[in-house]
C-alpha atoms as a PDB file:
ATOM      1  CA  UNK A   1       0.000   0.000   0.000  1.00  0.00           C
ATOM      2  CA  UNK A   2       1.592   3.306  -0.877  1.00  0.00           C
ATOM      3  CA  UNK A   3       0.879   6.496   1.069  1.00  0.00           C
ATOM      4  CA  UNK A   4       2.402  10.203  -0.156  1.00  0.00           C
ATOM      5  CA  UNK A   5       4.729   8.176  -2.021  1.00  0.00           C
ATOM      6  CA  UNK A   6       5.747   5.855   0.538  1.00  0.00           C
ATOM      7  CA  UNK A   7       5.111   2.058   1.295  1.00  0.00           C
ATOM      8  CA  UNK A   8       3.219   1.731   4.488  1.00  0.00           C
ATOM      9  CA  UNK A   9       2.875  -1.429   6.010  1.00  0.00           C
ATOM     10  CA  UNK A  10       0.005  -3.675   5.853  1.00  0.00           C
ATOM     11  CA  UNK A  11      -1.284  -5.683   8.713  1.00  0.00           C
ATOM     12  CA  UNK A  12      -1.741  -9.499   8.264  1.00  0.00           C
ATOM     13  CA  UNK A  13      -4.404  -9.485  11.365  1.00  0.00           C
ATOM     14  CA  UNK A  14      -6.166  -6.068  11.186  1.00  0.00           C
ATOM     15  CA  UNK A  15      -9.482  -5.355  13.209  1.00  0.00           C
ATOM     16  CA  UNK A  16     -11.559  -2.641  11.736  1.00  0.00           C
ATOM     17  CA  UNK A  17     -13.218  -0.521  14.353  1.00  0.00           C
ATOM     18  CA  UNK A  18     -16.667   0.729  13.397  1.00  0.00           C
ATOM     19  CA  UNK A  19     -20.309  -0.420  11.712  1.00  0.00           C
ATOM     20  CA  UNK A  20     -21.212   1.531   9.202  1.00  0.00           C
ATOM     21  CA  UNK A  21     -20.592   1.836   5.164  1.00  0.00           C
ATOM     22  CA  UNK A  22     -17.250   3.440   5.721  1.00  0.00           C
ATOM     23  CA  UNK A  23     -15.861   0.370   7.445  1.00  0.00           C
ATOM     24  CA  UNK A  24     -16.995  -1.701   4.335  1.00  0.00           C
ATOM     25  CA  UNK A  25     -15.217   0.795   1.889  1.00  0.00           C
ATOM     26  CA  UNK A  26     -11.945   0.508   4.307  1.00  0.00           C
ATOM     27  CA  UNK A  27     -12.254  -3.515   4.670  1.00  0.00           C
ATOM     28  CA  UNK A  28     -12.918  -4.451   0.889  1.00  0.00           C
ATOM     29  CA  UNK A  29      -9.867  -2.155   0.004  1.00  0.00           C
ATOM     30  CA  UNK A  30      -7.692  -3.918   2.577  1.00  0.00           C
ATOM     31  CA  UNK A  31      -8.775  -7.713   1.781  1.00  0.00           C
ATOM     32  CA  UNK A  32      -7.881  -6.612  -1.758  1.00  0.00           C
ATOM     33  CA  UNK A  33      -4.511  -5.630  -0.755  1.00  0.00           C
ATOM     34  CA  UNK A  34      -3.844  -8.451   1.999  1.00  0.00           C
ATOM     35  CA  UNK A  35      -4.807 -11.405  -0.622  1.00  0.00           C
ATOM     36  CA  UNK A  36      -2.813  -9.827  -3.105  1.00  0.00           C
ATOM     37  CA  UNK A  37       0.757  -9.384  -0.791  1.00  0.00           C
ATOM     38  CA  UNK A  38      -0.240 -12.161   1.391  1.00  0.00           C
ATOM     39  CA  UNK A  39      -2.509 -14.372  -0.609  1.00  0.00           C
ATOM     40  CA  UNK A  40      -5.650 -14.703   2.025  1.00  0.00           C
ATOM     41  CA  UNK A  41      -7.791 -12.225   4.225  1.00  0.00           C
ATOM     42  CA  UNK A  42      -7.223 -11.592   7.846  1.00  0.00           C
ATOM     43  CA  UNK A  43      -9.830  -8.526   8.825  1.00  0.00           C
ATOM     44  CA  UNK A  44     -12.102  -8.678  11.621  1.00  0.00           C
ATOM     45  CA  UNK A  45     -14.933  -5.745  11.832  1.00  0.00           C
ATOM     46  CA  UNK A  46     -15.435  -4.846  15.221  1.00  0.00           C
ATOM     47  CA  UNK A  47     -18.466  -2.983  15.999  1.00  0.00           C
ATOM     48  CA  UNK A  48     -20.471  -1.707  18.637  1.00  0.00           C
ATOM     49  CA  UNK A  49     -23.807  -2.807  17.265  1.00  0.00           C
ATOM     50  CA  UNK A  50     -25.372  -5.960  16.526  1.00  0.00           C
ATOM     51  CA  UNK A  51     -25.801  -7.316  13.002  1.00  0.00           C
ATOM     52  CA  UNK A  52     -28.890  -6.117  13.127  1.00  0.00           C
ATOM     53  CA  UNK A  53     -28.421  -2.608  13.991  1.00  0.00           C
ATOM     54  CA  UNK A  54     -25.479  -1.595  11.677  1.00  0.00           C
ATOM     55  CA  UNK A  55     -25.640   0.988   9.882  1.00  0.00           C
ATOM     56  CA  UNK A  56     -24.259  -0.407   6.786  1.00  0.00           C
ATOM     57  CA  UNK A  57     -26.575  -0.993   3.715  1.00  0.00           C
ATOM     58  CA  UNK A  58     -27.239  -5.165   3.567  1.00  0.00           C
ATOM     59  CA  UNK A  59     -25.080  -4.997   0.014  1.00  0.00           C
ATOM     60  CA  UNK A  60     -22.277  -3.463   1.994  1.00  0.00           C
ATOM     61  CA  UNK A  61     -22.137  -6.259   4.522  1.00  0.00           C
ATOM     62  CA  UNK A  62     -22.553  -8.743   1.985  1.00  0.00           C
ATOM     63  CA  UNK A  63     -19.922  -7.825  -0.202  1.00  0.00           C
ATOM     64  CA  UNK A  64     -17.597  -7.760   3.057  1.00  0.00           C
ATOM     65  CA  UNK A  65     -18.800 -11.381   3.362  1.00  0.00           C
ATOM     66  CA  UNK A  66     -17.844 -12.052  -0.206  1.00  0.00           C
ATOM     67  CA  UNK A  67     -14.362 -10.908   0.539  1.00  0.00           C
ATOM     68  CA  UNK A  68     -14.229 -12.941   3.315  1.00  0.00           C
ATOM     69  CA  UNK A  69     -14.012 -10.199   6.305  1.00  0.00           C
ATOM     70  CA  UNK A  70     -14.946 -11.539   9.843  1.00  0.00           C
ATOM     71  CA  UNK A  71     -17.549  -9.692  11.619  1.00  0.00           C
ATOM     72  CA  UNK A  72     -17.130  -8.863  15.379  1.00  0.00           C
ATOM     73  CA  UNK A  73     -20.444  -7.399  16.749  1.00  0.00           C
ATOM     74  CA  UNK A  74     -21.144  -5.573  20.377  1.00  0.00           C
ATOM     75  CA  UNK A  75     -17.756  -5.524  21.065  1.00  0.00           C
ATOM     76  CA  UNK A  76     -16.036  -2.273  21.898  1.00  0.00           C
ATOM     77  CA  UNK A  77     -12.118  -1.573  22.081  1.00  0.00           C
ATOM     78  CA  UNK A  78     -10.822  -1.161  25.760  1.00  0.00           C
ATOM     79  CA  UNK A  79      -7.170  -1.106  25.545  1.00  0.00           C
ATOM     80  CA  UNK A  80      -4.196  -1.958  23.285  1.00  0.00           C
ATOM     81  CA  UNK A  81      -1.977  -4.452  24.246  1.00  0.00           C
ATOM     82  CA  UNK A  82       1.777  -4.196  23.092  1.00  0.00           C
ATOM     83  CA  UNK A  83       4.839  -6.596  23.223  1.00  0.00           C
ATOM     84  CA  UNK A  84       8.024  -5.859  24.992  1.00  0.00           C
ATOM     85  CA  UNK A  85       9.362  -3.551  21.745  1.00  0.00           C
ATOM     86  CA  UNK A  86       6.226  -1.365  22.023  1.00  0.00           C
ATOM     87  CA  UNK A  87       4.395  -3.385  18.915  1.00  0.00           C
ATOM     88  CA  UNK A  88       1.023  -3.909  18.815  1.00  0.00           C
ATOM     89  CA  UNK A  89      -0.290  -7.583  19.057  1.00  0.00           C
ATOM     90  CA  UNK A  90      -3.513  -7.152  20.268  1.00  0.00           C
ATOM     91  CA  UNK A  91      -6.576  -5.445  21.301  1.00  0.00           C
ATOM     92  CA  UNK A  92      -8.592  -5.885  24.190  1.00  0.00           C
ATOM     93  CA  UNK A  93     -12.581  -5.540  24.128  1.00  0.00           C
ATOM     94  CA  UNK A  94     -15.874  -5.366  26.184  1.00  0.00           C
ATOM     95  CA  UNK A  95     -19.401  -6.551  25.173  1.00  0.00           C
ATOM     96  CA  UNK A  96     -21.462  -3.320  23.848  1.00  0.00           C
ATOM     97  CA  UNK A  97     -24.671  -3.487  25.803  1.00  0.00           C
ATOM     98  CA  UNK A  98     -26.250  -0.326  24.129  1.00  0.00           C
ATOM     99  CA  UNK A  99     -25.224   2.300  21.679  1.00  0.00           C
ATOM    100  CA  UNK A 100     -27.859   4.759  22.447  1.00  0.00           C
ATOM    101  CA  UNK A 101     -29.227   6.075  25.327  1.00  0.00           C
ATOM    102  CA  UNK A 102     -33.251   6.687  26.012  1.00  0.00           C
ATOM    103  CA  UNK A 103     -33.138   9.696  24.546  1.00  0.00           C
ATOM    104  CA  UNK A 104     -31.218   8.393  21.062  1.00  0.00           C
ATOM    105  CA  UNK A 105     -28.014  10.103  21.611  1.00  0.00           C
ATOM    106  CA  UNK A 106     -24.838   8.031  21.103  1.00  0.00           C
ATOM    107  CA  UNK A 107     -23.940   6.870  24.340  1.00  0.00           C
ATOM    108  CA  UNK A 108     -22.155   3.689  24.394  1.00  0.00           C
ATOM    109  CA  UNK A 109     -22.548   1.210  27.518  1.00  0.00           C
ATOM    110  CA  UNK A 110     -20.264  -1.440  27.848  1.00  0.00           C
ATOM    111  CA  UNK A 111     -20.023  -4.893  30.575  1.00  0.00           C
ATOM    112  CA  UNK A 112     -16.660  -4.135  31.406  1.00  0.00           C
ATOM    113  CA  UNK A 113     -16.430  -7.756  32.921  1.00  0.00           C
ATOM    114  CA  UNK A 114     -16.977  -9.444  29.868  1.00  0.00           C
ATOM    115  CA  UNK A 115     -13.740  -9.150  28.352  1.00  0.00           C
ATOM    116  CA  UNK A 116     -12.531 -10.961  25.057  1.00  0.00           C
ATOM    117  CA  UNK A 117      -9.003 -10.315  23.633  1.00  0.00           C
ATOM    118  CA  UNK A 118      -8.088 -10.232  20.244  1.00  0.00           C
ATOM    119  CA  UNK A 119      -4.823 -10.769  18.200  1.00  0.00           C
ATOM    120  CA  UNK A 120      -3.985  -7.908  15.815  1.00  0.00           C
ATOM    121  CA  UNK A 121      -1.074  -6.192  14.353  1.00  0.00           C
ATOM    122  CA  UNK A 122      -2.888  -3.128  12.761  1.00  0.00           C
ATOM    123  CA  UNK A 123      -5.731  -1.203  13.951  1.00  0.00           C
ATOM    124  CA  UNK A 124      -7.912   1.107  11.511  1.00  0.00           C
ATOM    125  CA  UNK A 125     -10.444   3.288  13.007  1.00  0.00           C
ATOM    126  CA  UNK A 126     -12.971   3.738   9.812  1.00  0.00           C
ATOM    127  CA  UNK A 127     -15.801   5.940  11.135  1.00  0.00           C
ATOM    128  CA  UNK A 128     -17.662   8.036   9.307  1.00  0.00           C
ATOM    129  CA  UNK A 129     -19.029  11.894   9.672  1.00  0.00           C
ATOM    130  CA  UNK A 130     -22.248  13.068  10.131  1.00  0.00           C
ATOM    131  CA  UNK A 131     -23.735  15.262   7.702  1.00  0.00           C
ATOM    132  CA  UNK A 132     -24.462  18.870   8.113  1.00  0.00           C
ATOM    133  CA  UNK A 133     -28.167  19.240   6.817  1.00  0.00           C
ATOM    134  CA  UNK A 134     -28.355  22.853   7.488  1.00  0.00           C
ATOM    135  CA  UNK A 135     -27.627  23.397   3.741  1.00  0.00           C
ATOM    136  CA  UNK A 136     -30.866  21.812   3.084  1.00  0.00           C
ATOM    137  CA  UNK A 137     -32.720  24.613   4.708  1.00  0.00           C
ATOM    138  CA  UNK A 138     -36.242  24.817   4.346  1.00  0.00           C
ATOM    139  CA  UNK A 139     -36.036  21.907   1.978  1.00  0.00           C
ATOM    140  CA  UNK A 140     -34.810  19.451   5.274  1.00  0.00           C
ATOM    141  CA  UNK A 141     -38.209  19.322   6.269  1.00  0.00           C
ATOM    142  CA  UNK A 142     -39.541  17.966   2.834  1.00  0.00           C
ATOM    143  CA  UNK A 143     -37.652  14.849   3.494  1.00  0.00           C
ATOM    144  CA  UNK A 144     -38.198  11.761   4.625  1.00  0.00           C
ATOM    145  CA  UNK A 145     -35.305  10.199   6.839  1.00  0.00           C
ATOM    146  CA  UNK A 146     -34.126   6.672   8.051  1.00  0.00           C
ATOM    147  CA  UNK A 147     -31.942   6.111  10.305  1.00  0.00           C
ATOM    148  CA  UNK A 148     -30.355   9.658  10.220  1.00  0.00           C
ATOM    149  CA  UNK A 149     -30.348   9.505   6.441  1.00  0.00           C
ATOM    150  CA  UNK A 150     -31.973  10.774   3.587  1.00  0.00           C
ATOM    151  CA  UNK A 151     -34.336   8.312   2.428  1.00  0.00           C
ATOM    152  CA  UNK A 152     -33.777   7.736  -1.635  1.00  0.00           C
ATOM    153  CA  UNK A 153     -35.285   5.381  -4.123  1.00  0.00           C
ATOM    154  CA  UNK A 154     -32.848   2.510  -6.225  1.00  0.00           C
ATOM    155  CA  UNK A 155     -31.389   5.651  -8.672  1.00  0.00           C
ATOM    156  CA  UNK A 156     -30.586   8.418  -5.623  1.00  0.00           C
ATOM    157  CA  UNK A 157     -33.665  10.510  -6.187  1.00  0.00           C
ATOM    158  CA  UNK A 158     -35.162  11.807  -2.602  1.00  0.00           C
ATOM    159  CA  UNK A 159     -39.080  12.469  -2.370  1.00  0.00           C
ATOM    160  CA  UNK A 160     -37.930  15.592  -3.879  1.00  0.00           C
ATOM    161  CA  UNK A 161     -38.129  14.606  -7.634  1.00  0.00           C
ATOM    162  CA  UNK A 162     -35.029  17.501  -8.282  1.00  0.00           C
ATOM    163  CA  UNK A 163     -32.454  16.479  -5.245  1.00  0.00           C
ATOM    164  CA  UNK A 164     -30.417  13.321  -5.297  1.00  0.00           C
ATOM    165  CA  UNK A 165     -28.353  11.552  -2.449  1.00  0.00           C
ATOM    166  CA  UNK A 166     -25.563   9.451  -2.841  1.00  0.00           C
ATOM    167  CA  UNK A 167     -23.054   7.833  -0.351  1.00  0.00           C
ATOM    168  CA  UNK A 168     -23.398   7.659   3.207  1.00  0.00           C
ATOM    169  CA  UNK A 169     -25.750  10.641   3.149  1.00  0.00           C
ATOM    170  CA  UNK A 170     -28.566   8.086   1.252  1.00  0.00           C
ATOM    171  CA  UNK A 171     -30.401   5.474   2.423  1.00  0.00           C
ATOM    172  CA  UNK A 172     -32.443   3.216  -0.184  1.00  0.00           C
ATOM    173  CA  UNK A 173     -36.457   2.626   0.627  1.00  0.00           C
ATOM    174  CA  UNK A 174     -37.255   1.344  -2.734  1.00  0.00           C
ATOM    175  CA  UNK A 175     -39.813   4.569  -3.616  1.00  0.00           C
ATOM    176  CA  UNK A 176     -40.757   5.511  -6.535  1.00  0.00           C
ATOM    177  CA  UNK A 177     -41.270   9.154  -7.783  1.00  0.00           C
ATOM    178  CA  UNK A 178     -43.307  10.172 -10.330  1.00  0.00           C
END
């Protein structure tokens, strides 16, 4: 993998922290560049939620499958663990028991006695931004939403037959406009 023109390492165990479409982009690049220099695929996702509350889109996930990336779920990063020359070899983590608190705000909670340890030799933290609707303006309120996203049919188009979403900022219902 080359970075500004220089050769950075690549893991042969890396855990991916995070759950949403993001971490898929990150993994699928990596498992492409681990079975190419190493000839197999050694990622684990490791995310707070639980398969069934990612926020990844299903394709996402299932193309992550199809590269063969390991997913992790309700398990949150406590503490690196390092060898005597300061390298990394592992991570440890705690069962996620919530993401959100009552109110919906991101507030992880985590059974700090159930502890599972993993062995790694490259982190990546592959978490995504949220997105500034404000520039939407009067037009925010004209949306539909899920999950925090704008809700768009299979071709991008939102329930406003003139504005289009792509990316992380779209999330496919399967509407139809007119």
């Amino acid at each position: 993998m080359i970075m500004d023109g220089k050769k950075v390492p690549l893991g042969r165990k890396i855990i991916v922290v995070s759950g949403g479409n993001v971490v898929y982009d990150t993994v699928r690049s990596l498992a492409k560049l681990q079975r190419a220099e190493f000839g197999n695929v050694y990622i684990t996702i490791m995310s707070l939620e639980g398969e069934c509350e990612l926020p990844a889109d299903d394709e996402e996930i299932e193309e992550g499958a199809v590269e063969g990336v390991k997913l992790n779920p309700l398990r949150s990063p406590r503490e690196f663990i390092l060898d005597d020359k300061g390298n990394l070899k592992g991570v440890k983590t705690v069962f996620c028991t919530c993401v959100f608190d009552a109110s919906g705000k991101f507030n992880p909670q985590c059974d700090i006695s159930d502890i599972e340890i993993y062995e790694t030799d490259m982190i990546v933290e592959a978490i995504g931004q949220r997105t500034d609707y404000s520039l939407l303006g009067k037009y925010k309120d004209q949306l539909k939403f899920i999950t925090g996203r704008v809700a768009v049919n299979d071709k991008g188009q939102t329930s406003l037959d003139w504005l289009f979403a792509g990316g992380d900022i779209g999330a496919r219902t399967g509407h139809h406009n007119s």
